[in-house]
Protein backbone atom coordinates (compact mmCIF):
# COMPACT_ATOMS: atom_id res chain seq x y z
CA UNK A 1 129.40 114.38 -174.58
CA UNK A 2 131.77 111.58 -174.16
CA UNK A 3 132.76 109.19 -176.61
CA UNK A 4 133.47 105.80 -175.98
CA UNK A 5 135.63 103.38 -178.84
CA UNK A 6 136.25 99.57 -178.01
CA UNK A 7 138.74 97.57 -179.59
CA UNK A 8 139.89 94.05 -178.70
CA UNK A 9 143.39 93.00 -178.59
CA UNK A 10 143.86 89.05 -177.90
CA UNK A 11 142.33 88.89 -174.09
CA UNK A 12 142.70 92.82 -173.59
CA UNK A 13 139.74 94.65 -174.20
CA UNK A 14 141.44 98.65 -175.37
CA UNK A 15 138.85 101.60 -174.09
CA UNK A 16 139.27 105.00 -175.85
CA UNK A 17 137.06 107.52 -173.78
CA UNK A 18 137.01 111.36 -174.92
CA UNK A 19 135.13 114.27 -173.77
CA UNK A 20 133.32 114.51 -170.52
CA UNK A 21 132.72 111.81 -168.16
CA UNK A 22 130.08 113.32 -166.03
CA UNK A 23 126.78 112.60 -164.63
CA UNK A 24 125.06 114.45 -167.76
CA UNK A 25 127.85 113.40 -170.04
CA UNK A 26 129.30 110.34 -170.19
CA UNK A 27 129.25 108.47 -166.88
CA UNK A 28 126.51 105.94 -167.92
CA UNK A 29 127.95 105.27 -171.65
CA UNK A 30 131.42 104.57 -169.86
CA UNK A 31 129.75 102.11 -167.08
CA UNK A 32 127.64 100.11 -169.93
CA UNK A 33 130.28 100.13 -172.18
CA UNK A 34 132.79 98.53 -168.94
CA UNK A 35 129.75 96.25 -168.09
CA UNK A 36 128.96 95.19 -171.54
CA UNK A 37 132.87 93.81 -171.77
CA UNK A 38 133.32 91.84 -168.55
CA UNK A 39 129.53 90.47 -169.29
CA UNK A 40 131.24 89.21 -172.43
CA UNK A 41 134.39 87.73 -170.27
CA UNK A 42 136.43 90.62 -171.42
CA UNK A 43 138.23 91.10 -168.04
CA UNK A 44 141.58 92.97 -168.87
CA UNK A 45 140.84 96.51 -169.55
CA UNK A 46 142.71 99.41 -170.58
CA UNK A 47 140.99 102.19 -170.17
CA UNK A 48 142.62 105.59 -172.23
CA UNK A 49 141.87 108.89 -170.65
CA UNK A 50 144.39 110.75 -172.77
CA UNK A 51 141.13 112.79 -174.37
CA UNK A 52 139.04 113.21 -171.23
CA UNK A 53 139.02 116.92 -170.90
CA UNK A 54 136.90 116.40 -167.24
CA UNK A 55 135.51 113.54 -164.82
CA UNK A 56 132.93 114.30 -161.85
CA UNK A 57 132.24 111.70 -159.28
CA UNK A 58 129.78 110.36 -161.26
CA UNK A 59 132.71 109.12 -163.85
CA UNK A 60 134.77 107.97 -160.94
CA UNK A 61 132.04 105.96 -159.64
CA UNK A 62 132.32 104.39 -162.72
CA UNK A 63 136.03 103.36 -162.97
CA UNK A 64 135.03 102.33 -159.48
CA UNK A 65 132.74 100.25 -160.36
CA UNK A 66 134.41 98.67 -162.91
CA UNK A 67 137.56 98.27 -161.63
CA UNK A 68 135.49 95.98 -158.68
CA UNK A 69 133.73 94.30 -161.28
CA UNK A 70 136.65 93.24 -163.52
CA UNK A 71 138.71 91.82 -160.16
CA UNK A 72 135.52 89.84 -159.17
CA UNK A 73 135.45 88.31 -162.34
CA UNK A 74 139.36 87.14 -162.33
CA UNK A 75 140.88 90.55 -164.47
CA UNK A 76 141.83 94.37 -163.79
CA UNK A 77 141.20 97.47 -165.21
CA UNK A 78 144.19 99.79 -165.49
CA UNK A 79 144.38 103.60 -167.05
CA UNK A 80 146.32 104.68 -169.78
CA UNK A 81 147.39 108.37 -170.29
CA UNK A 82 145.57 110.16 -167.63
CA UNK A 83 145.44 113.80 -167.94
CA UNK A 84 146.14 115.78 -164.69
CA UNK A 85 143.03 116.25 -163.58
CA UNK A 86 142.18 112.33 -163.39
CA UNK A 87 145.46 111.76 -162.25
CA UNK A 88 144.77 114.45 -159.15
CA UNK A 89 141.16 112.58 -158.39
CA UNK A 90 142.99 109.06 -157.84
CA UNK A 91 145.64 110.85 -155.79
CA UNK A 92 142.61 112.41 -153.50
CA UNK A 93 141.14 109.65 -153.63
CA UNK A 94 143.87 107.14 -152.94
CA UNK A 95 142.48 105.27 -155.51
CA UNK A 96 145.69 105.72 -157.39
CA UNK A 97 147.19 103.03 -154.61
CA UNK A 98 144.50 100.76 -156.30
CA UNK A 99 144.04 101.03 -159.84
CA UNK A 100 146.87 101.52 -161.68
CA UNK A 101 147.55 104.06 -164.19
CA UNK A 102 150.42 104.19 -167.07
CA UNK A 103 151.68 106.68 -168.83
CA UNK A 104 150.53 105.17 -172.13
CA UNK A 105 148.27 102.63 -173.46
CA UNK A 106 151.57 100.35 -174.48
CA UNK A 107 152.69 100.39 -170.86
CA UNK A 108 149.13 99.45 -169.49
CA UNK A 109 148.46 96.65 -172.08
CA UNK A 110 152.61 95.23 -170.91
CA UNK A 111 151.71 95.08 -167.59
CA UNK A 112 148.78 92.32 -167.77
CA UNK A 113 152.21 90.20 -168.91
CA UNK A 114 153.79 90.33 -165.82
């Protein structure tokens, strides 16, 4: 089951998932949790993967979707400490050309100051 843990710093709106993010697992607490924050104008996310132990297509869908929803509404979401296995699903992908990932939750939360 995955856990999701919100935590607002200033305008950036810090995501700790851990577990699964799957279709049975995860995938839906992830997307509401996304939703609920860029309802609430939260629009700069970091999203930390450093405890996902798996993601299906179902949890991709989700970063997906959020990732579109947070540019439509003026932000970005961007990854902090992907483990390999998210890391190879953005390269496949080619999302990896469009969201951005970081190798740690400092570096993601820097770059919404450039």
């Amino acid at each position: 089951m995955a856990k999701i843990g919100v935590k607002i710093s200033g305008d950036i709106a810090l995501v700790h998932a851990a577990g699964r993010i799957t279709l049975d697992e995860g995938s839906s607490n992830l997307r509401e949790s996304l939703r609920g924050l860029i309802e609430e104008g939260k629009n700069k996310i970091v999203l930390n993967l450093s405890k996902v132990k798996f993601m299906d297509s179902s949890g991709f869908g989700a970063l997906v979707e959020c990732y579109t929803s947070a540019r439509k509404h003026g932000g970005d979401l961007r990854i902090a400490s992907p483990s390999f296995k998210v890391i190879d699903i953005l390269s496949l992908t080619k999302m990896d050309k469009i969201i951005k990932s970081y190798n740690s939750e400092n570096e993601a939360i820097k770059s919404f100051a450039k």
